[in-house]
N, C-alpha and C. Protein backbone atom coordinates (compact mmCIF):
# COMPACT_ATOMS: atom_id res chain seq x y z
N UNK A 1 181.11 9.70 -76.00
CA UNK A 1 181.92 8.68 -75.38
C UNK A 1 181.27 7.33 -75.58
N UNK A 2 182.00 6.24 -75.57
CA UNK A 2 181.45 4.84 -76.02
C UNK A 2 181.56 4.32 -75.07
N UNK A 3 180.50 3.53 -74.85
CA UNK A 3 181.03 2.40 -73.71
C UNK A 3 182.10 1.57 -73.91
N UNK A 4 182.26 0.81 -72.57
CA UNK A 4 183.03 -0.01 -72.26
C UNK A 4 183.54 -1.46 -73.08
N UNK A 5 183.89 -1.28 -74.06
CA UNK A 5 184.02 -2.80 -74.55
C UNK A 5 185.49 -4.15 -74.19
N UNK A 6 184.92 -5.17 -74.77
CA UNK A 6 185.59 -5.90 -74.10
C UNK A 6 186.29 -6.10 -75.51
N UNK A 7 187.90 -6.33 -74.98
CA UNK A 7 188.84 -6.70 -76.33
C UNK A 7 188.95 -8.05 -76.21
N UNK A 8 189.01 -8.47 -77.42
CA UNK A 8 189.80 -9.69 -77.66
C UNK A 8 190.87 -9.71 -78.60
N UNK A 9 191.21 -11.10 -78.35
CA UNK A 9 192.69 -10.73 -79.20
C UNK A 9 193.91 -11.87 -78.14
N UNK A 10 194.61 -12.43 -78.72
CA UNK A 10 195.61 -12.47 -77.34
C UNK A 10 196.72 -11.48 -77.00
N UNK A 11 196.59 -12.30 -75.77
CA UNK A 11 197.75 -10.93 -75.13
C UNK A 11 199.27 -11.24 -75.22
N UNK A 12 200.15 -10.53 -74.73
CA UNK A 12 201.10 -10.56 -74.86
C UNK A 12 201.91 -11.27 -73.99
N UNK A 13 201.61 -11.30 -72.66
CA UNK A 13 201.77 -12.71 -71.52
C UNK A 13 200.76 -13.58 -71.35
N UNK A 14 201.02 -14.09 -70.38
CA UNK A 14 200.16 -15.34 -69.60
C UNK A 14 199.18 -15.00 -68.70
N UNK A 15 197.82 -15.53 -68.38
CA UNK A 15 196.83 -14.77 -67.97
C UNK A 15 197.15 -15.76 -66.68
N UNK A 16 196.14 -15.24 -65.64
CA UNK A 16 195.91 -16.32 -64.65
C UNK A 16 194.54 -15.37 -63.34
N UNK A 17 193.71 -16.64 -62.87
CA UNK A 17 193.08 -16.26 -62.01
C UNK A 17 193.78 -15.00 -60.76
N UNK A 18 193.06 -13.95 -60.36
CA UNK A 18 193.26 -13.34 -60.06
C UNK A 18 193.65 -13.34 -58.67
N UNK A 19 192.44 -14.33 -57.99
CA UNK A 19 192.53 -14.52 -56.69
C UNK A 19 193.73 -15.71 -56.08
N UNK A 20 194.04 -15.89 -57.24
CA UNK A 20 195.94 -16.57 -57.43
C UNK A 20 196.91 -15.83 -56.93
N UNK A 21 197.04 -14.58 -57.41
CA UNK A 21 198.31 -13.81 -57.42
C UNK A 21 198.66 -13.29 -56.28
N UNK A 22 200.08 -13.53 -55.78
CA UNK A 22 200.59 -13.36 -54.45
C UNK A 22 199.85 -11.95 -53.96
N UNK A 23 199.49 -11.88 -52.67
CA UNK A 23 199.14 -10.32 -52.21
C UNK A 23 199.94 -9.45 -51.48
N UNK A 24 200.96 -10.39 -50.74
CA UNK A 24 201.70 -9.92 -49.89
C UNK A 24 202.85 -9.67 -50.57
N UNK A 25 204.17 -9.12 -49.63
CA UNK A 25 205.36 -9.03 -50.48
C UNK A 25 206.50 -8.83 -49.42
N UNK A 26 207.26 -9.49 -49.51
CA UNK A 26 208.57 -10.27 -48.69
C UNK A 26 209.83 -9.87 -49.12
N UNK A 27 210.22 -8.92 -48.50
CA UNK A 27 211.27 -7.56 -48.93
C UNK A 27 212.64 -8.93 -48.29
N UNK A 28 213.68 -8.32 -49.03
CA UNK A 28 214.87 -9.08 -48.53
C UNK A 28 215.43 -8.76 -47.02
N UNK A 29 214.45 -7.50 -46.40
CA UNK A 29 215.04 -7.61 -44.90
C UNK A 29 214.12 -7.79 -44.33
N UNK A 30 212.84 -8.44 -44.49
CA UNK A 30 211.58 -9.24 -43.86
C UNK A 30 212.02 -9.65 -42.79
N UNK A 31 213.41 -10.56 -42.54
CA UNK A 31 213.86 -11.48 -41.59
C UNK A 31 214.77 -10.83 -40.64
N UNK A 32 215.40 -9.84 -40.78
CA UNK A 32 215.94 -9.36 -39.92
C UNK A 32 214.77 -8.09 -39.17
N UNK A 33 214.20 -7.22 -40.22
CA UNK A 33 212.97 -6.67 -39.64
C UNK A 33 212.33 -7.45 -38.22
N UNK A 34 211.89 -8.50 -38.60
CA UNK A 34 211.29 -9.12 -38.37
C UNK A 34 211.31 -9.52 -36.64
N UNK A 35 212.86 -10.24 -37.06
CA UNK A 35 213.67 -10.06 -35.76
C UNK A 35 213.58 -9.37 -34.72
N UNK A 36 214.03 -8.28 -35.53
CA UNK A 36 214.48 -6.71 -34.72
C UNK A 36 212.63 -6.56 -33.96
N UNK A 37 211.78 -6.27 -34.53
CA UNK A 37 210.40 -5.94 -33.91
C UNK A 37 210.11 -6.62 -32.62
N UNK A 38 210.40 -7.87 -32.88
CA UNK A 38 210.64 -9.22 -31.75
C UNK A 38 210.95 -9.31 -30.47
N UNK A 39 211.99 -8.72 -30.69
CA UNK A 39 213.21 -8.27 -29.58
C UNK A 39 212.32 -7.19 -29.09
N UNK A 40 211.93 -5.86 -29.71
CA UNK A 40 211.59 -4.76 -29.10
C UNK A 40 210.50 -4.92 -28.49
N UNK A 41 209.13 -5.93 -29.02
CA UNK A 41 208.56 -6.51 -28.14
C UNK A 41 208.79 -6.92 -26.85
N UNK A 42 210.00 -7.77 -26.32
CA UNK A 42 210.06 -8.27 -25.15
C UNK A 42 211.31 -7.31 -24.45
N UNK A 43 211.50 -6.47 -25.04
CA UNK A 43 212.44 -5.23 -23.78
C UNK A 43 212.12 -4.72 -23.02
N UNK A 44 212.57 -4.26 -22.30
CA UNK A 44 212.31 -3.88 -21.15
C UNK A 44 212.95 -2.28 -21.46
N UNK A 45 212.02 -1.38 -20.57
CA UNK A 45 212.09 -0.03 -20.49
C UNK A 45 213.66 0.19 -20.16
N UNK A 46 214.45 1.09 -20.57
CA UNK A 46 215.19 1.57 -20.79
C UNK A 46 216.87 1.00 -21.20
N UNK A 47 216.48 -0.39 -22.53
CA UNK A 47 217.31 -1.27 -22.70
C UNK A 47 217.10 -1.06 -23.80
N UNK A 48 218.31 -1.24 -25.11
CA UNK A 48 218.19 -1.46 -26.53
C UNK A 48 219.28 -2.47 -26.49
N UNK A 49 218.37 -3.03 -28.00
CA UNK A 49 219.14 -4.22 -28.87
C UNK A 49 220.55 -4.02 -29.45
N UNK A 50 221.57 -4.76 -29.75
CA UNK A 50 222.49 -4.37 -30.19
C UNK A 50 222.63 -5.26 -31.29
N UNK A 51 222.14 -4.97 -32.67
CA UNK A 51 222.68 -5.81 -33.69
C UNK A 51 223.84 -5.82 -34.60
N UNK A 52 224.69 -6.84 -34.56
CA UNK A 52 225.93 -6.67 -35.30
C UNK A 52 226.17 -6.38 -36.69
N UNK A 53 226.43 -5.44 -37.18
CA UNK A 53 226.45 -4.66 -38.44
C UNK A 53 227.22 -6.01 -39.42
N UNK A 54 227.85 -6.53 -39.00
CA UNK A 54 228.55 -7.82 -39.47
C UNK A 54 227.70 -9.31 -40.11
N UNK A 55 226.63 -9.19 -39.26
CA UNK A 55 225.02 -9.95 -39.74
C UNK A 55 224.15 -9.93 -40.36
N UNK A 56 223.71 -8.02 -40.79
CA UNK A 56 223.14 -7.45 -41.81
C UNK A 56 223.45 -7.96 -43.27
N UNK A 57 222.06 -8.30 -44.02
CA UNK A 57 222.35 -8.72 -45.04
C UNK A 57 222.56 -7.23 -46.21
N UNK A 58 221.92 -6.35 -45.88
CA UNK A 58 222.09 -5.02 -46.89
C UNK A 58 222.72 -4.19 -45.54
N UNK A 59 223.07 -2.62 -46.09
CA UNK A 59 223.98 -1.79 -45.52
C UNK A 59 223.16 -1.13 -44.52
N UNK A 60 223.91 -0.69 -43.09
CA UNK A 60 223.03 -0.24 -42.14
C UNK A 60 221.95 0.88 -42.46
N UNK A 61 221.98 1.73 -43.66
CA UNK A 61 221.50 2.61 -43.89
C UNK A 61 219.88 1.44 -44.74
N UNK A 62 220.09 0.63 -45.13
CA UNK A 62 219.15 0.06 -45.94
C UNK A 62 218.39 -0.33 -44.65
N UNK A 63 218.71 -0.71 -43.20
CA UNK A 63 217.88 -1.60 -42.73
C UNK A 63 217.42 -0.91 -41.98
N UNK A 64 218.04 0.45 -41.55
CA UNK A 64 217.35 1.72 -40.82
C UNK A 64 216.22 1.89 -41.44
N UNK A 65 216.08 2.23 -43.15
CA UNK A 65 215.33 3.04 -43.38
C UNK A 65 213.73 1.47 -43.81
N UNK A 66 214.29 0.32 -43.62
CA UNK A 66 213.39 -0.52 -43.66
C UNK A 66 212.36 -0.48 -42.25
N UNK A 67 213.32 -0.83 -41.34
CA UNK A 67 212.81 -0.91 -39.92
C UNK A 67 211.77 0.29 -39.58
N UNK A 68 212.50 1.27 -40.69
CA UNK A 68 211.21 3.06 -40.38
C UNK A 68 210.20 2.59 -41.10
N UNK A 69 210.34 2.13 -42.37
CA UNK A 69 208.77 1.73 -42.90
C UNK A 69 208.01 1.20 -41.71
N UNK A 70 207.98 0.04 -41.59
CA UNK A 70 207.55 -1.58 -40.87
C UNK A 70 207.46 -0.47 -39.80
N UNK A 71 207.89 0.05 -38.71
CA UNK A 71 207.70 1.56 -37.51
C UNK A 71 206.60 1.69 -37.51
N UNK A 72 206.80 2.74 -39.05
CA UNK A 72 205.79 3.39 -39.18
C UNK A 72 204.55 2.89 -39.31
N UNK A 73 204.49 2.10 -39.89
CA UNK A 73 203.46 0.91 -40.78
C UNK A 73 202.36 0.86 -39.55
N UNK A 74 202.90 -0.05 -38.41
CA UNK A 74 202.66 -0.76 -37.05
C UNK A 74 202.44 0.34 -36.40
N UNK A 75 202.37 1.48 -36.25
CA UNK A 75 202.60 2.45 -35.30
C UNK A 75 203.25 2.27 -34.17
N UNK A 76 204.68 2.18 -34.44
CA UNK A 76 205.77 2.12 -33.19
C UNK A 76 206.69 3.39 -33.47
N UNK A 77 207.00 3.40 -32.07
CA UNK A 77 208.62 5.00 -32.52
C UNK A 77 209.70 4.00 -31.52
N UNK A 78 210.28 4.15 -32.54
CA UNK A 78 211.42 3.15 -31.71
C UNK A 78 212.89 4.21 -32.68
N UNK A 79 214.21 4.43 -31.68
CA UNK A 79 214.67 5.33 -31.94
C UNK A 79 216.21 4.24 -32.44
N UNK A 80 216.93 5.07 -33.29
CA UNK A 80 218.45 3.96 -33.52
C UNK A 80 219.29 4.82 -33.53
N UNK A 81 220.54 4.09 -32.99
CA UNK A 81 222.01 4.48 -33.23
C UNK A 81 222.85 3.64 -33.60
N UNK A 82 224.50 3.79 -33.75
CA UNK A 82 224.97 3.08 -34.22
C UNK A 82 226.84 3.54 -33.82
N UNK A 83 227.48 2.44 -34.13
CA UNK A 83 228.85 2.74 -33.89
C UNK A 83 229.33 1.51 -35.29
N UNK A 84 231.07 2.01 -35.47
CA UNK A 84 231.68 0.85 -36.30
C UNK A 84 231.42 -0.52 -36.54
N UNK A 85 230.61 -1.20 -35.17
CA UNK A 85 230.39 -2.47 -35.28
C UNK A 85 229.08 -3.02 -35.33
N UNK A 86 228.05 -1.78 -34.39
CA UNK A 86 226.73 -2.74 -33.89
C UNK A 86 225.81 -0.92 -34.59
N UNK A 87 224.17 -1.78 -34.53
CA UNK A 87 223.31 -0.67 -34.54
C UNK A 87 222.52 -0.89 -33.20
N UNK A 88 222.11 -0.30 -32.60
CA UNK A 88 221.28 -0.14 -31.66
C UNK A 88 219.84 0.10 -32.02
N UNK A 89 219.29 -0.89 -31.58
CA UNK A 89 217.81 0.30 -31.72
C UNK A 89 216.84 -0.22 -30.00
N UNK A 90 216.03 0.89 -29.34
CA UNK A 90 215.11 0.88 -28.68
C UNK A 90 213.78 1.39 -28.91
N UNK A 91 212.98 0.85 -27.87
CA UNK A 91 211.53 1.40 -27.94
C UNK A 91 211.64 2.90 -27.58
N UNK A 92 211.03 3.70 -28.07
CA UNK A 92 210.62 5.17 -27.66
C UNK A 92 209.28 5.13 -26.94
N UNK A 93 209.27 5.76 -25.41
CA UNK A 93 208.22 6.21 -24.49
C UNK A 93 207.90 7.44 -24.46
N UNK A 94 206.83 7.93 -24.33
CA UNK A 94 207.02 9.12 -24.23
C UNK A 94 206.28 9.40 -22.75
């Protein structure tokens, strides 16, 4: 086996310092996420949010399964439902 060598040559894109490049990453439901966590912060035991399905920028199924990341992420259990117009979501106690 050979060591490690260094290539040269140019490359095929554009180079750039490393400690440049964005680290974070800002999903298109960042802001309603965001929101929603907010709210569940300042509720009160045995009250959920009611957000209007009409306000959602992607489909209720997209922002469910966002809100479960970001949940999970944070370690929260917060539980959802939903009807024709609004989604619900609350904090889970156990």
């Amino acid at each position: 086996m050979g060591s490690a060598q260094l290539k040269t040559g140019p490359t095929h894109f554009k180079t750039m310092v490393q400690v440049n490049v964005p680290q974070g990453r800002n999903g298109k439901h960042k802001v309603i996420i965001t929101t929603i966590l907010k709210d569940l912060d300042r509720l009160k035991a045995g009250a959920a949010i009611k957000v209007p399905l009409a306000e959602l920028v992607g489909s209720k199924e997209k922002i469910r399964s966002a809100l479960n990341r970001a949940t999970r992420k944070a370690g929260r259990k917060v539980a959802t439902a939903s009807d024709a117009s609004f989604l619900y979501v609350w904090n889970v106690t156990e």
